[in-house]
Protein backbone atom coordinates (compact mmCIF):
# COMPACT_ATOMS: atom_id res chain seq x y z
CA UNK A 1 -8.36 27.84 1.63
CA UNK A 2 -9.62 24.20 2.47
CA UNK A 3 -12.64 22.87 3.10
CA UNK A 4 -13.03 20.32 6.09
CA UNK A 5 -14.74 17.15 5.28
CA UNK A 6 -15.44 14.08 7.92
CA UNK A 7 -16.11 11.25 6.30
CA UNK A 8 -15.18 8.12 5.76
CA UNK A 9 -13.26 7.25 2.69
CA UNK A 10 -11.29 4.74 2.10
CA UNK A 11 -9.47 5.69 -1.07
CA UNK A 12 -8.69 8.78 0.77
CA UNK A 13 -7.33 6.97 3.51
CA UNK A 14 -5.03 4.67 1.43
CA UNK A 15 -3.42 7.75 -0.44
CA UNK A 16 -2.92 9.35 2.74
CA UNK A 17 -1.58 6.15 4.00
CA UNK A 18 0.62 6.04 1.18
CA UNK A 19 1.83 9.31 1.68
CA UNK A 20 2.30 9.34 5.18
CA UNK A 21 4.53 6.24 4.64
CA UNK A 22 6.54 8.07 2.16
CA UNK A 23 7.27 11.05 3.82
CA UNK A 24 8.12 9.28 6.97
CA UNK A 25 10.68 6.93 4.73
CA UNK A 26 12.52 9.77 3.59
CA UNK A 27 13.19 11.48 7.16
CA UNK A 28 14.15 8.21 8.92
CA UNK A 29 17.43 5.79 7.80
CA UNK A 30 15.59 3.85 9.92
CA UNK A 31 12.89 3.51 8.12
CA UNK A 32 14.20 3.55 4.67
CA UNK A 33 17.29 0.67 5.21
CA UNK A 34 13.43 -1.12 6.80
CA UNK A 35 11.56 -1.17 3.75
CA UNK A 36 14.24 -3.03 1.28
CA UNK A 37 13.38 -5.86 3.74
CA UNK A 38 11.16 -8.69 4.17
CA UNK A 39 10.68 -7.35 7.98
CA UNK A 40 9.04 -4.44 6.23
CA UNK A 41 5.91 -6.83 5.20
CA UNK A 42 2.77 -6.92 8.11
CA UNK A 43 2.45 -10.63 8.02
CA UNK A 44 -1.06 -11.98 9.83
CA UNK A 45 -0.18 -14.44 12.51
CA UNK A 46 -3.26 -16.01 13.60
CA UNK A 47 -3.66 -19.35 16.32
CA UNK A 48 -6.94 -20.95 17.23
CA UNK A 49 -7.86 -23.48 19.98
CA UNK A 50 -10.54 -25.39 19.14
CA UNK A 51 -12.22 -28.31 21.04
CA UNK A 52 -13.12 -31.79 20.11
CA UNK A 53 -16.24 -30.74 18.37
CA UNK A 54 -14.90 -27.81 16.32
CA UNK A 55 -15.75 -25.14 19.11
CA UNK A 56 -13.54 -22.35 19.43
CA UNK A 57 -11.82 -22.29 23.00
CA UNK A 58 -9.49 -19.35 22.48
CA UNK A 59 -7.16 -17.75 20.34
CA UNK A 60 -4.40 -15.07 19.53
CA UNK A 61 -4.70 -12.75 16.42
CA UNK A 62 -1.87 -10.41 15.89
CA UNK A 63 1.08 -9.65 13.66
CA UNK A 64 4.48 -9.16 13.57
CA UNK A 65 6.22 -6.24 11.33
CA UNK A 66 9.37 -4.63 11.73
CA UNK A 67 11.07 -7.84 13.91
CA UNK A 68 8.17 -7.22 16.88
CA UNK A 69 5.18 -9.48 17.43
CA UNK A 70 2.09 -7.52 17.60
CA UNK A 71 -0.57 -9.26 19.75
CA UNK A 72 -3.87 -7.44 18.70
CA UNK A 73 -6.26 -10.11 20.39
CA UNK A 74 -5.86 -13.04 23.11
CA UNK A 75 -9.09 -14.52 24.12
CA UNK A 76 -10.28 -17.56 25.79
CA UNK A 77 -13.43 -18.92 26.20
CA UNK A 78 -14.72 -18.84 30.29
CA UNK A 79 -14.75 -22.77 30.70
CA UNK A 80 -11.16 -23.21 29.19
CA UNK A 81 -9.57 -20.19 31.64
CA UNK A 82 -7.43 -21.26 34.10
CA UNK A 83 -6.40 -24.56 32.73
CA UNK A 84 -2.91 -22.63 31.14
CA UNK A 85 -4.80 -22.10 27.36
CA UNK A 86 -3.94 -18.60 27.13
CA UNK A 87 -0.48 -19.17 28.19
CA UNK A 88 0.08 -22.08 25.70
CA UNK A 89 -1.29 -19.43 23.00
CA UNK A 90 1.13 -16.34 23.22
CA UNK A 91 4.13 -19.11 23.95
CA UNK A 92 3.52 -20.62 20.42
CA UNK A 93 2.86 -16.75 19.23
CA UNK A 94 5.97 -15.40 20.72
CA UNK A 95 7.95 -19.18 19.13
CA UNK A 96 6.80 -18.71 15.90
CA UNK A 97 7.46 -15.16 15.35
CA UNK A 98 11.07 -15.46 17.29
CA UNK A 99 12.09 -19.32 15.32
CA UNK A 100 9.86 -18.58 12.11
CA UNK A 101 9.95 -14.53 11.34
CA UNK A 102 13.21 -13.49 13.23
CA UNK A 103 11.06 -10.77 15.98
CA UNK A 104 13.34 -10.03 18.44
CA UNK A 105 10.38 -8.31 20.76
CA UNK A 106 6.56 -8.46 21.41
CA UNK A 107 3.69 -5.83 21.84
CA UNK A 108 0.30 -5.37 23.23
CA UNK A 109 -2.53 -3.66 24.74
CA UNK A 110 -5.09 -4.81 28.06
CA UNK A 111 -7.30 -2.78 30.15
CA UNK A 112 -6.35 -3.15 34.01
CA UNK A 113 -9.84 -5.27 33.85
CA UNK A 114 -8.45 -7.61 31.96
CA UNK A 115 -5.11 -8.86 31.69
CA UNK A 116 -2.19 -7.28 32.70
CA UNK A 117 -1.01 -9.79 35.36
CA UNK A 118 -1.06 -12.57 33.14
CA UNK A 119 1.43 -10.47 30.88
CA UNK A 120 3.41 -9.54 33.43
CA UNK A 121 3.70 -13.12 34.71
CA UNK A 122 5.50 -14.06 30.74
CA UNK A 123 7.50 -11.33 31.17
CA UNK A 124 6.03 -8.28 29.63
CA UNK A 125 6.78 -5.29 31.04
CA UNK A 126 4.43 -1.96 31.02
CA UNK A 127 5.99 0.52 29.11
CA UNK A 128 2.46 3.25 28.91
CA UNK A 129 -0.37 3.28 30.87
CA UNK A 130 -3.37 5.52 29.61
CA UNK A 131 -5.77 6.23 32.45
CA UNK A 132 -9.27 6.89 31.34
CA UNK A 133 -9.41 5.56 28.16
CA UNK A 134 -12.11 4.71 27.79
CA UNK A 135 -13.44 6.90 31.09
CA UNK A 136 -12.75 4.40 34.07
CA UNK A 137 -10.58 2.33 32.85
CA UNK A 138 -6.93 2.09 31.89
CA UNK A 139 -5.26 0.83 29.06
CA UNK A 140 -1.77 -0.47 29.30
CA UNK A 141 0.61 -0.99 26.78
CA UNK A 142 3.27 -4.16 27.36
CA UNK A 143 6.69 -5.58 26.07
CA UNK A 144 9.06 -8.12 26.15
CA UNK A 145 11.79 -9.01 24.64
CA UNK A 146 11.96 -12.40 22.26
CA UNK A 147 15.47 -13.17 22.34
């Protein structure tokens, strides 16, 4: 018998983390030849754009793991849109973790409000679109490949 608990606990989480990770390394060759190497690592990749004055005019926070860029946010501020920012951006992103971290593919998530024709125009392709989530709204998931 077990009792239920919703909360939020991070030591719990970690261990279960931990666990999860384990138990998934010893059912996948995949997985297990992954972890002996440096790919296995989540390594921050972070770029900022900021202005003359120190202002922030964009930027691109994400990761790459595994060989695959992870783009987790690409913003840019109103004034600077249009003027190729954003593009510049997830070119240097998708550069540095092809030349730098050996990726050999990208990932990412938009809402159909936001972006998913600029991805499409660099080449990303939609691989899952989630209708409704949140309610009204879909949420796309995008890749491309880096090499």
């Amino acid at each position: 018998m077990f009792r239920i608990e919703a909360e939020v606990d991070q030591e719990r989480r970690d261990l279960l983390r931990s666990r999860l990770r384990d138990t998934n390394t010893a059912a996948s060759p995949a997985l297990a030849a992954l972890r002996r190497t440096p790919a296995a690592r989540e390594v921050p990749l972070h770029l900022w754009a900021v202005d003359e004055s120190g202002g922030l005019g964009g930027g691109l926070v994400g990761h790459t793991w595994a060989q695959w860029l992870h783009v987790a946010y690409l913003w840019v501020d109103a004034r600077h849109r249009g003027a190729g920012l954003g593009s510049h951006l997830l070119r240097r992103a998708e550069r540095i973790a092809r030349d730098r971290r050996d990726c050999t593919a990208a990932r990412l998530e938009t809402w159909d409000f936001q972006a998913p024709g600029f991805y499409r125009r660099h080449g990303y392709k939609v691989v899952c679109a989630i209708p409704d989530y949140p309610p009204g709204i879909t949420e796309y998931t995008l890749i491309k490949p880096l090499r």
